[in-house]
C-alpha atoms as a PDB file:
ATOM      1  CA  UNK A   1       0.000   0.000   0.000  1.00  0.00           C
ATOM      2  CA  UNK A   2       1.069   3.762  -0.966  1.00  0.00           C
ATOM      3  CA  UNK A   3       1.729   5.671   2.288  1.00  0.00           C
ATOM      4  CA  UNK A   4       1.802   9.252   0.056  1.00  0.00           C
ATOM      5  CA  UNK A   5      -0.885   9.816  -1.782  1.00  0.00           C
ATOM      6  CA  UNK A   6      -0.288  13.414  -2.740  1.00  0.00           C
ATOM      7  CA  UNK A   7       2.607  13.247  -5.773  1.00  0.00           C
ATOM      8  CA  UNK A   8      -0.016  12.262  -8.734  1.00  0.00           C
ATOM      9  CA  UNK A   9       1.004   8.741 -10.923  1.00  0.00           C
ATOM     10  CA  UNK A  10       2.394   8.772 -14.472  1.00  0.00           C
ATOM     11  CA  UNK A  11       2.200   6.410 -16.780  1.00  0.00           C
ATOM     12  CA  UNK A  12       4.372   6.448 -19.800  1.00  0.00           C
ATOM     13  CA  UNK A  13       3.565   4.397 -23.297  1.00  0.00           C
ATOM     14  CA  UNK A  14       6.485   2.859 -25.053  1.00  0.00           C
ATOM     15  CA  UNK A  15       6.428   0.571 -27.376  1.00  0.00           C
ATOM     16  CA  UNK A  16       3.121  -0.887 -28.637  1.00  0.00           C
ATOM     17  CA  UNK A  17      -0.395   1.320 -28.238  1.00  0.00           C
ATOM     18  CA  UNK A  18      -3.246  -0.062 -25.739  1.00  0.00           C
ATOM     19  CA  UNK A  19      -5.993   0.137 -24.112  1.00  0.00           C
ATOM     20  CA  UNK A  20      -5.533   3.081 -21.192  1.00  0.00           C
ATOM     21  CA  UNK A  21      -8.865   2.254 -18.669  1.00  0.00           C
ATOM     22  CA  UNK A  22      -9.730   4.997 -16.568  1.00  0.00           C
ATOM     23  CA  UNK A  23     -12.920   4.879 -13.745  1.00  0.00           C
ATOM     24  CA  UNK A  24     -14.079   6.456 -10.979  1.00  0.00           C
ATOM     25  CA  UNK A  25     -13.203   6.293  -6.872  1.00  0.00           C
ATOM     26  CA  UNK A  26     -15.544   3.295  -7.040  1.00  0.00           C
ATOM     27  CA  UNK A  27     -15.932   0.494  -9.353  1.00  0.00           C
ATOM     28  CA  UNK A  28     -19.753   1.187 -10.197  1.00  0.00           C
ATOM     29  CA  UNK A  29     -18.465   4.213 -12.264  1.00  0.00           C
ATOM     30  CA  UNK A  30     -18.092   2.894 -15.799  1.00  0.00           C
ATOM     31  CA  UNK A  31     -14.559   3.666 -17.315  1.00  0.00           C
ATOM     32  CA  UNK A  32     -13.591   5.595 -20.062  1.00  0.00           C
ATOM     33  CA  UNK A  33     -11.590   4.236 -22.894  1.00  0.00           C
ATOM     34  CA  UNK A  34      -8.318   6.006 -24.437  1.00  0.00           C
ATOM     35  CA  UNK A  35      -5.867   4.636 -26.856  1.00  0.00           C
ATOM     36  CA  UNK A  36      -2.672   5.355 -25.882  1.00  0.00           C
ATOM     37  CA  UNK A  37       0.646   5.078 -28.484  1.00  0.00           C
ATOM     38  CA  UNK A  38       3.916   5.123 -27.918  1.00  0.00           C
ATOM     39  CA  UNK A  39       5.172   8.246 -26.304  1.00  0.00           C
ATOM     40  CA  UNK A  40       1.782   9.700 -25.132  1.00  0.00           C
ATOM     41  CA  UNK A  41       2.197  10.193 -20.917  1.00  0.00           C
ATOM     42  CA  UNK A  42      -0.795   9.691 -18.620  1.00  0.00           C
ATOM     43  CA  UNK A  43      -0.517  11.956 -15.794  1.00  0.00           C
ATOM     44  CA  UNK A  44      -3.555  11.796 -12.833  1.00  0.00           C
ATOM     45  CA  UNK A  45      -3.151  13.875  -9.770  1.00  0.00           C
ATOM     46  CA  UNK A  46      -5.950  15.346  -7.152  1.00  0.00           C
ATOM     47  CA  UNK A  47      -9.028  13.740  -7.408  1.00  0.00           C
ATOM     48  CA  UNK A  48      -7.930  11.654 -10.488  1.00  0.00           C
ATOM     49  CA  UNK A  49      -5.039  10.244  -8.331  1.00  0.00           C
ATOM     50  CA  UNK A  50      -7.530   8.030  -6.929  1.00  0.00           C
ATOM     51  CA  UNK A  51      -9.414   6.730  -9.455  1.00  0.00           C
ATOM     52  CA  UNK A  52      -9.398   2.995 -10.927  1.00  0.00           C
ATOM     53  CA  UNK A  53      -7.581   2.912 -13.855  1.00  0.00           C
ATOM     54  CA  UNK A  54      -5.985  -0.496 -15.427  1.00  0.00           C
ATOM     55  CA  UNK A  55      -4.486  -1.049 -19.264  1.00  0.00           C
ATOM     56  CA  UNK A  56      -6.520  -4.150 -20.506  1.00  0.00           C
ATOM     57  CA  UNK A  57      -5.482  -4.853 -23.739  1.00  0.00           C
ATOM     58  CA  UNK A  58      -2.003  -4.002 -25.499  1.00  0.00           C
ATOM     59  CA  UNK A  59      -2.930  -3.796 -29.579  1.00  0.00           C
ATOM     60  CA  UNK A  60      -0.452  -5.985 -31.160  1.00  0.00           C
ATOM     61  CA  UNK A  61       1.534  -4.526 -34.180  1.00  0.00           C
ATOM     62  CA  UNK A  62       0.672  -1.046 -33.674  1.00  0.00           C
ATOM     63  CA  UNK A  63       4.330   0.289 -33.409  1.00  0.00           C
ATOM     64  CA  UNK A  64       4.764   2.701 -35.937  1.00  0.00           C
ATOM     65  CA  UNK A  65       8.265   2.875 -36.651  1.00  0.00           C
ATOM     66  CA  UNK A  66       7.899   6.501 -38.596  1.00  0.00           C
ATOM     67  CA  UNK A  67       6.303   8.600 -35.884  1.00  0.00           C
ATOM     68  CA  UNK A  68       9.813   9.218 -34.263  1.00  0.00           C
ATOM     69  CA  UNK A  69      11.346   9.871 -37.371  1.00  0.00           C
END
């Protein structure tokens, strides 16, 4: 368990795109669904900070090798 709950949580994408979940304080708020690709950063502070949030499904063969060119 987290004793400091006040920095906020980042998630970084590398690699492959997914399936970014994110609820609400309780699981009887349905989530919303973002795609996330390589290089896109998540960041969830304050109220956020506390939410559900998950990555269910990473979309195979999505890395696009030209995007960082």
């Amino acid at each position: 368990a987290e004793l400091i709950k006040s920095k906020p949580i980042v998630s970084i994408s590398v690699g492959l795109s997914a399936i970014f979940l994110l609820g609400g304080a309780t699981k009887q708020t349905a989530p919303a669904a973002v795609k996330v690709r390589s290089g896109d950063v998540v960041i969830m502070g304050g109220q956020s900070r506390l939410c559900y949030h998950g990555v269910p499904r990473i979309i195979a063969h999505s890395f696009d090798v030209n995007r960082f060119k």
